[in-house]
N, C-alpha and C. Protein backbone atom coordinates (compact mmCIF):
# COMPACT_ATOMS: atom_id res chain seq x y z
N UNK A 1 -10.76 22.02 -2.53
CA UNK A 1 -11.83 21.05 -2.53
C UNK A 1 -11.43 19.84 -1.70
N UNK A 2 -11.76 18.93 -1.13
CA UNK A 2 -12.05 18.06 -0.05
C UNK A 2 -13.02 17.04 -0.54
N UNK A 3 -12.49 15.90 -0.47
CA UNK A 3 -13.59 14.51 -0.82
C UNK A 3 -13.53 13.95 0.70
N UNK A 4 -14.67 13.60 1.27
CA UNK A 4 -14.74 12.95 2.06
C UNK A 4 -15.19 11.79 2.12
N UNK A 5 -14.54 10.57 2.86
CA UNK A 5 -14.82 9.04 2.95
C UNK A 5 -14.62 8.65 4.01
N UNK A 6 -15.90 7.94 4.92
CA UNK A 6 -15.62 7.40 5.82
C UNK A 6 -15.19 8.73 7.15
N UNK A 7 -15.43 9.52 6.71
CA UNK A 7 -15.58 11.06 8.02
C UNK A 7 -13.65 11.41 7.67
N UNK A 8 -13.42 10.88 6.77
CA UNK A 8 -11.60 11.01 6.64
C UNK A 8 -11.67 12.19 5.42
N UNK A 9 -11.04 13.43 5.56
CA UNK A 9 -11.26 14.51 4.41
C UNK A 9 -10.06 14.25 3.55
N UNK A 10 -10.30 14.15 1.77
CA UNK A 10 -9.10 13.93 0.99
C UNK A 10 -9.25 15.31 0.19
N UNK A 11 -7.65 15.32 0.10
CA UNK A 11 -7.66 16.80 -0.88
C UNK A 11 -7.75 15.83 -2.60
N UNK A 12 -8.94 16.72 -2.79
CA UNK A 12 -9.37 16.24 -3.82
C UNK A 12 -9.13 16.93 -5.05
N UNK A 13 -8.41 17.97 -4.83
CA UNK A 13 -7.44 18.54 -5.91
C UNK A 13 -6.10 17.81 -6.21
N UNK A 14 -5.62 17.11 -4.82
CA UNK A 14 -4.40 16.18 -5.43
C UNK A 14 -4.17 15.26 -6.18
N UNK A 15 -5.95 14.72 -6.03
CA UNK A 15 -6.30 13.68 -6.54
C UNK A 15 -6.48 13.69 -8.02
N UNK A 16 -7.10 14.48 -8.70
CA UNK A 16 -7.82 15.45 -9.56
C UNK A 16 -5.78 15.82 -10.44
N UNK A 17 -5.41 16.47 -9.42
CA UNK A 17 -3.98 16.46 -10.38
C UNK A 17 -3.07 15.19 -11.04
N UNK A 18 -3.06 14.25 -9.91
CA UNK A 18 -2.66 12.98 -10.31
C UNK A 18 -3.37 12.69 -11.04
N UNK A 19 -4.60 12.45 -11.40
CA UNK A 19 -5.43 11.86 -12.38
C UNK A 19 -5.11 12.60 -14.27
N UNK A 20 -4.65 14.24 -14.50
CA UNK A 20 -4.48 14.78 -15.18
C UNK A 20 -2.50 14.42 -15.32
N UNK A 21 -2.03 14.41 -14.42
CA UNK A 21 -0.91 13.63 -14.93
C UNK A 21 -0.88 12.42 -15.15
N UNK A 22 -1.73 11.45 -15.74
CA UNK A 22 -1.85 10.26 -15.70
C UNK A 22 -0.63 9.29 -14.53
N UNK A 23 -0.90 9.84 -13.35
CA UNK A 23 -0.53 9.00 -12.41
C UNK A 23 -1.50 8.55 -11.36
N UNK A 24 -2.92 7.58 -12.17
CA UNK A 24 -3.25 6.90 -11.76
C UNK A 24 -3.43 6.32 -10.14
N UNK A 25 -2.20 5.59 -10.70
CA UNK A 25 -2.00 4.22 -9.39
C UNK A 25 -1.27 5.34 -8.19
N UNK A 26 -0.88 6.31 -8.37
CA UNK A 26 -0.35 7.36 -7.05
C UNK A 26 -1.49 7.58 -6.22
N UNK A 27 -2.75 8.15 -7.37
CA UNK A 27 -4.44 8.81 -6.46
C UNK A 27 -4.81 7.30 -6.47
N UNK A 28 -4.57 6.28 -6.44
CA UNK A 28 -5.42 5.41 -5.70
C UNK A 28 -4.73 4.81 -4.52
N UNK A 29 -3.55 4.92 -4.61
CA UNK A 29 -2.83 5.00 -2.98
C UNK A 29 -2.92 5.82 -2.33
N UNK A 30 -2.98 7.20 -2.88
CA UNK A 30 -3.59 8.10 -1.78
C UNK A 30 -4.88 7.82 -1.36
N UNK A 31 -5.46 7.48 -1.96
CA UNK A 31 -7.21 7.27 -1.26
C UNK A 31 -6.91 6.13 -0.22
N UNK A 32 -5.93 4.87 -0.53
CA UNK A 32 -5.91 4.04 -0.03
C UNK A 32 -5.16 4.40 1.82
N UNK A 33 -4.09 4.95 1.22
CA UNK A 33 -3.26 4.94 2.31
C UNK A 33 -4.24 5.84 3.55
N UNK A 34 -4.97 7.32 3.12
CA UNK A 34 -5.80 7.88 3.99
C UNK A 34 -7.10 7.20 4.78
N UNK A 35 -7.90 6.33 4.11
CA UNK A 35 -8.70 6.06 4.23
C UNK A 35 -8.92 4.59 4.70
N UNK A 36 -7.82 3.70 4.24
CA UNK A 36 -7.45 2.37 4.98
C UNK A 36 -8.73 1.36 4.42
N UNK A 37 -9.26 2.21 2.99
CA UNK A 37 -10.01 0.90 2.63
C UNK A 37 -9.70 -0.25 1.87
N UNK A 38 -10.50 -0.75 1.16
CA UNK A 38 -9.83 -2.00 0.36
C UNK A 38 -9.16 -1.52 -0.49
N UNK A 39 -8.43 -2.19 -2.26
CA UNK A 39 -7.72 -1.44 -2.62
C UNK A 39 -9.13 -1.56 -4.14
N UNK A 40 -9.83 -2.75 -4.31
CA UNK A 40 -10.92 -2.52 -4.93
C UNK A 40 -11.73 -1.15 -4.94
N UNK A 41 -12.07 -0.99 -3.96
CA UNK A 41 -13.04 0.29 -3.75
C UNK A 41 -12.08 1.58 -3.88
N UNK A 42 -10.96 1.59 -3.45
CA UNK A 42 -10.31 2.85 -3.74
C UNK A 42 -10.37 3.12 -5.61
N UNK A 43 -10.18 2.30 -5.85
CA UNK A 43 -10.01 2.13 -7.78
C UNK A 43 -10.99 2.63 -8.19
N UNK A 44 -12.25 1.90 -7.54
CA UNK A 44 -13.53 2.26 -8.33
C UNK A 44 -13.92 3.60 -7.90
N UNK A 45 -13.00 4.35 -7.02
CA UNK A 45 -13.47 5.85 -6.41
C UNK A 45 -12.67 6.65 -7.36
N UNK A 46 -11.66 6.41 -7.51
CA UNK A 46 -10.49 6.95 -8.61
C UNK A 46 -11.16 7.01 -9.82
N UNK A 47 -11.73 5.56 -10.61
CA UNK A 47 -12.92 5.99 -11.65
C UNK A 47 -13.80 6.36 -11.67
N UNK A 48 -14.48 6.64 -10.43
CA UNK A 48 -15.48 7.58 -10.73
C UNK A 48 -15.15 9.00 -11.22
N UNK A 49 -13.80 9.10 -9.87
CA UNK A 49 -13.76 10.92 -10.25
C UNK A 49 -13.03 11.17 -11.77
N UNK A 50 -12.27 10.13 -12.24
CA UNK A 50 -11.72 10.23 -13.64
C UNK A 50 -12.40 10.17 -14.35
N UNK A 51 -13.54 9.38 -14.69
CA UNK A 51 -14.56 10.12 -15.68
C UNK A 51 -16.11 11.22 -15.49
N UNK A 52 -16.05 11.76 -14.07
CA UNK A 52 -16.55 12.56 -13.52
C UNK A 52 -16.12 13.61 -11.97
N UNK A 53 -15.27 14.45 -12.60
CA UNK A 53 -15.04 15.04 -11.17
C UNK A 53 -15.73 15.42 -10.20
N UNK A 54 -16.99 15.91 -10.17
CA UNK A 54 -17.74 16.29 -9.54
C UNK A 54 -18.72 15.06 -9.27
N UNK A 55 -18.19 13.95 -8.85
CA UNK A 55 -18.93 12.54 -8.71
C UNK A 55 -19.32 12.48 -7.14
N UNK A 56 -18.25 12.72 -6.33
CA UNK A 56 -18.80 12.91 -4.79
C UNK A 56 -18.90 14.05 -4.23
N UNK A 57 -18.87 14.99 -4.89
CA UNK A 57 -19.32 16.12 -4.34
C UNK A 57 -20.67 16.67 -3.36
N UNK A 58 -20.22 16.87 -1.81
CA UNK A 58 -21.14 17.42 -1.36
C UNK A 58 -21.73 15.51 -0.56
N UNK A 59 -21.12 14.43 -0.58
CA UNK A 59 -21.13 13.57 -0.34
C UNK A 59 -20.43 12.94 0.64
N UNK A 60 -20.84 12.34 1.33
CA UNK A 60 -19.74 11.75 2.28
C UNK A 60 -19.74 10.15 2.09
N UNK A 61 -18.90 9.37 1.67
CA UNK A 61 -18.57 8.28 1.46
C UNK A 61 -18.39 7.22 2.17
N UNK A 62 -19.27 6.56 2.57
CA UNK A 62 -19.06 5.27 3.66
C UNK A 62 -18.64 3.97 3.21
N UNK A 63 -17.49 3.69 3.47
CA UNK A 63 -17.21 2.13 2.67
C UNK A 63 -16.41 1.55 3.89
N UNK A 64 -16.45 0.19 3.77
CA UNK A 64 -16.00 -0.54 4.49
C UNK A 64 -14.50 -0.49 4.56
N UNK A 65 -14.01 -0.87 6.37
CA UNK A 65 -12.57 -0.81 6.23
C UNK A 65 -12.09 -1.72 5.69
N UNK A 66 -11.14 -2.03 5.51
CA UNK A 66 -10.58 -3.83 5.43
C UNK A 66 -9.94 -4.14 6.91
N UNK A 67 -10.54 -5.50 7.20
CA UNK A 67 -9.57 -5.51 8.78
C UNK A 67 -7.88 -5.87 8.26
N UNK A 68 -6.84 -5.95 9.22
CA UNK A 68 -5.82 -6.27 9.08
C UNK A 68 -5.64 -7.76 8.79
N UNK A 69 -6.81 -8.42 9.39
CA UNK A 69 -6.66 -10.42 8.93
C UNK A 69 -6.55 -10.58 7.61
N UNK A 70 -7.50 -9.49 7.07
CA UNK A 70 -8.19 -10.12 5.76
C UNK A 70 -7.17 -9.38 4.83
N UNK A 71 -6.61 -8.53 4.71
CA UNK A 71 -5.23 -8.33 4.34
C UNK A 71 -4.22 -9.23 3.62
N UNK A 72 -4.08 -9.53 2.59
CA UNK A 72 -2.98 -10.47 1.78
C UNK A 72 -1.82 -9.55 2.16
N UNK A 73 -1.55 -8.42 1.54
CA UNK A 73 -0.30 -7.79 1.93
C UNK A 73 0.31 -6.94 3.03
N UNK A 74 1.46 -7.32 3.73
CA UNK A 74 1.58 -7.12 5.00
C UNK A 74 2.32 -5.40 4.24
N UNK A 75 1.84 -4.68 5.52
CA UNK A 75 2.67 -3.08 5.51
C UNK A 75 4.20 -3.30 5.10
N UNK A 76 4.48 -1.96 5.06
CA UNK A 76 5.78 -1.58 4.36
C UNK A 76 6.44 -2.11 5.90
N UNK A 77 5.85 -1.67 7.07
CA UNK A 77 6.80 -1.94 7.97
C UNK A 77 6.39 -3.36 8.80
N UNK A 78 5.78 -4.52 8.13
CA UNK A 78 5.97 -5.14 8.70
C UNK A 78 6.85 -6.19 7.81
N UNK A 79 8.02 -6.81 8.35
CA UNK A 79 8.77 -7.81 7.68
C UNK A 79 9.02 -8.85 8.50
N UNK A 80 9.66 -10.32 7.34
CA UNK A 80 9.71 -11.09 8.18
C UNK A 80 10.91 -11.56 9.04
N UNK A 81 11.72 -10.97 9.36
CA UNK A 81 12.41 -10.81 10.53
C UNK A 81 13.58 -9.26 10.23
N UNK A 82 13.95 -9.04 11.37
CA UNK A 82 14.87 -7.91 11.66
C UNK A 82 13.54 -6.56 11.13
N UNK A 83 12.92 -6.63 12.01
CA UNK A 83 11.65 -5.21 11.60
C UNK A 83 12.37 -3.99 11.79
N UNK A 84 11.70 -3.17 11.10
CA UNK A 84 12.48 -2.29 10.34
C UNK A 84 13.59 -1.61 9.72
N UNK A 85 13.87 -2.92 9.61
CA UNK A 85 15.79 -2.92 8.93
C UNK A 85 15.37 -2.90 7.58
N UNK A 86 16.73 -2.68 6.81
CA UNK A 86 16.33 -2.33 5.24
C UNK A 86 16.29 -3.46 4.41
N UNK A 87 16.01 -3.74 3.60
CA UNK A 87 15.86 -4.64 2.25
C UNK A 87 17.38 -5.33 2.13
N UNK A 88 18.45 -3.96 2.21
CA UNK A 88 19.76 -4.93 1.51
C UNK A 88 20.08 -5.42 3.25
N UNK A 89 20.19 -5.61 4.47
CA UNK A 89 20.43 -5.88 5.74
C UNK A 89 19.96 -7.22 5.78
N UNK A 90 18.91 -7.38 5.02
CA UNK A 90 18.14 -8.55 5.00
C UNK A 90 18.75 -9.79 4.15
N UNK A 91 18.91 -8.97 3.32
CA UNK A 91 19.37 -9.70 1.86
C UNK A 91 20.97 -10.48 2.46
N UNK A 92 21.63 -9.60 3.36
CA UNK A 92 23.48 -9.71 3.83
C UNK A 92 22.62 -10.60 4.79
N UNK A 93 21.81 -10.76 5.29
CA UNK A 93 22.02 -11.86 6.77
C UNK A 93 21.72 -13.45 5.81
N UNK A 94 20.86 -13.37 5.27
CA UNK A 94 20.46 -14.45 4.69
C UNK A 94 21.41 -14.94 3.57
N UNK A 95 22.65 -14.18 2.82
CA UNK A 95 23.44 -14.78 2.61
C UNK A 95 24.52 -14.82 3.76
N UNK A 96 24.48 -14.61 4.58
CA UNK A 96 25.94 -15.31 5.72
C UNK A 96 24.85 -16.84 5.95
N UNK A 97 23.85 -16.64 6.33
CA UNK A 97 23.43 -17.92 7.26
C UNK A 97 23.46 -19.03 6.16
N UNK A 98 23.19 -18.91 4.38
CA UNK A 98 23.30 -19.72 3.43
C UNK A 98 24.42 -19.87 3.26
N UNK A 99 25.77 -19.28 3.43
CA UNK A 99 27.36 -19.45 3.30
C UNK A 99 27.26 -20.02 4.11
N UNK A 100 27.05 -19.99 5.79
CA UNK A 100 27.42 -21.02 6.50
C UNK A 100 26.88 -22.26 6.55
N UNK A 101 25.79 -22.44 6.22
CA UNK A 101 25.18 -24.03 6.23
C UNK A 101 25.47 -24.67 5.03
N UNK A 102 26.14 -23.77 4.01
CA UNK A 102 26.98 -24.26 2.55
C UNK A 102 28.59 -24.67 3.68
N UNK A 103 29.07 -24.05 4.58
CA UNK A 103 30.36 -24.35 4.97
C UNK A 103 30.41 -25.68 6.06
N UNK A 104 29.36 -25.73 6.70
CA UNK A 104 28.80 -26.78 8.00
C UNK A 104 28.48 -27.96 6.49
N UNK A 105 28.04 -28.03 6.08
CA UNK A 105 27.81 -28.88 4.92
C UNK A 105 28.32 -29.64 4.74
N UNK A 106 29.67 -28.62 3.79
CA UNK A 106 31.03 -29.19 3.84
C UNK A 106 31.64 -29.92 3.98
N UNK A 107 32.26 -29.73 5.46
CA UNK A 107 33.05 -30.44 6.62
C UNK A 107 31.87 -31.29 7.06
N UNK A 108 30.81 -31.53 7.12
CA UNK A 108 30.12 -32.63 7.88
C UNK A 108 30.05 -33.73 6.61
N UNK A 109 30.14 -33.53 5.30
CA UNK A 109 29.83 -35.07 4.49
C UNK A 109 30.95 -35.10 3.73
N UNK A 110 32.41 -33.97 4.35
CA UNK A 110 33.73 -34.84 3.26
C UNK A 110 33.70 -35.57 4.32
């Protein structure tokens, strides 16, 4: 089976399984991540089919994209400096540059 939104086809059995494993918030990132809509409207698509599976069936789903402005949260791959370096790379630069302006510190007000 196949849900379609926005001309984008979702397997709507994956969805349908996540929902029976109560993993929720997984089928509404999948709707999200395929379909690139808001994360409101993905939810309220997730409840529909959770208390009716056969809710878009035979339907094709038009909802608005979200642009990238209007976006509060930036992608997994966008960060704010060293892009696509990892979490702990980030974490090691920003303590050297806080050790050193703790060491410049220092020596500038003994």
């Amino acid at each position: 089976m196949t849900l379609i939104i926005n001309n984008q086809e979702l397997d709507k059995n994956k969805i349908l399984s996540l929902l029976k494993q109560n993993r929720k918030l997984l089928a509404i990132k999948y709707v999200k991540e395929q379909t690139h809509i808001g994360l409101k409207n993905c939810k309220d698509i997730i409840d529909h089919l959770e208390r009716n599976p056969t809710y878009f069936d035979g339907k094709n789903v038009q909802i608005d994209i979200v642009s990238k402005s209007k976006s509060l949260r930036k992608s997994k791959n966008d960060t704010l400096f060293l892009k696509g370096s990892s979490h702990k790379i980030q974490v090691a630069v920003l303590a050297i540059l806080f050790l050193s302006l703790a060491i410049w510190a220092y020596f500038y007000f003994s």
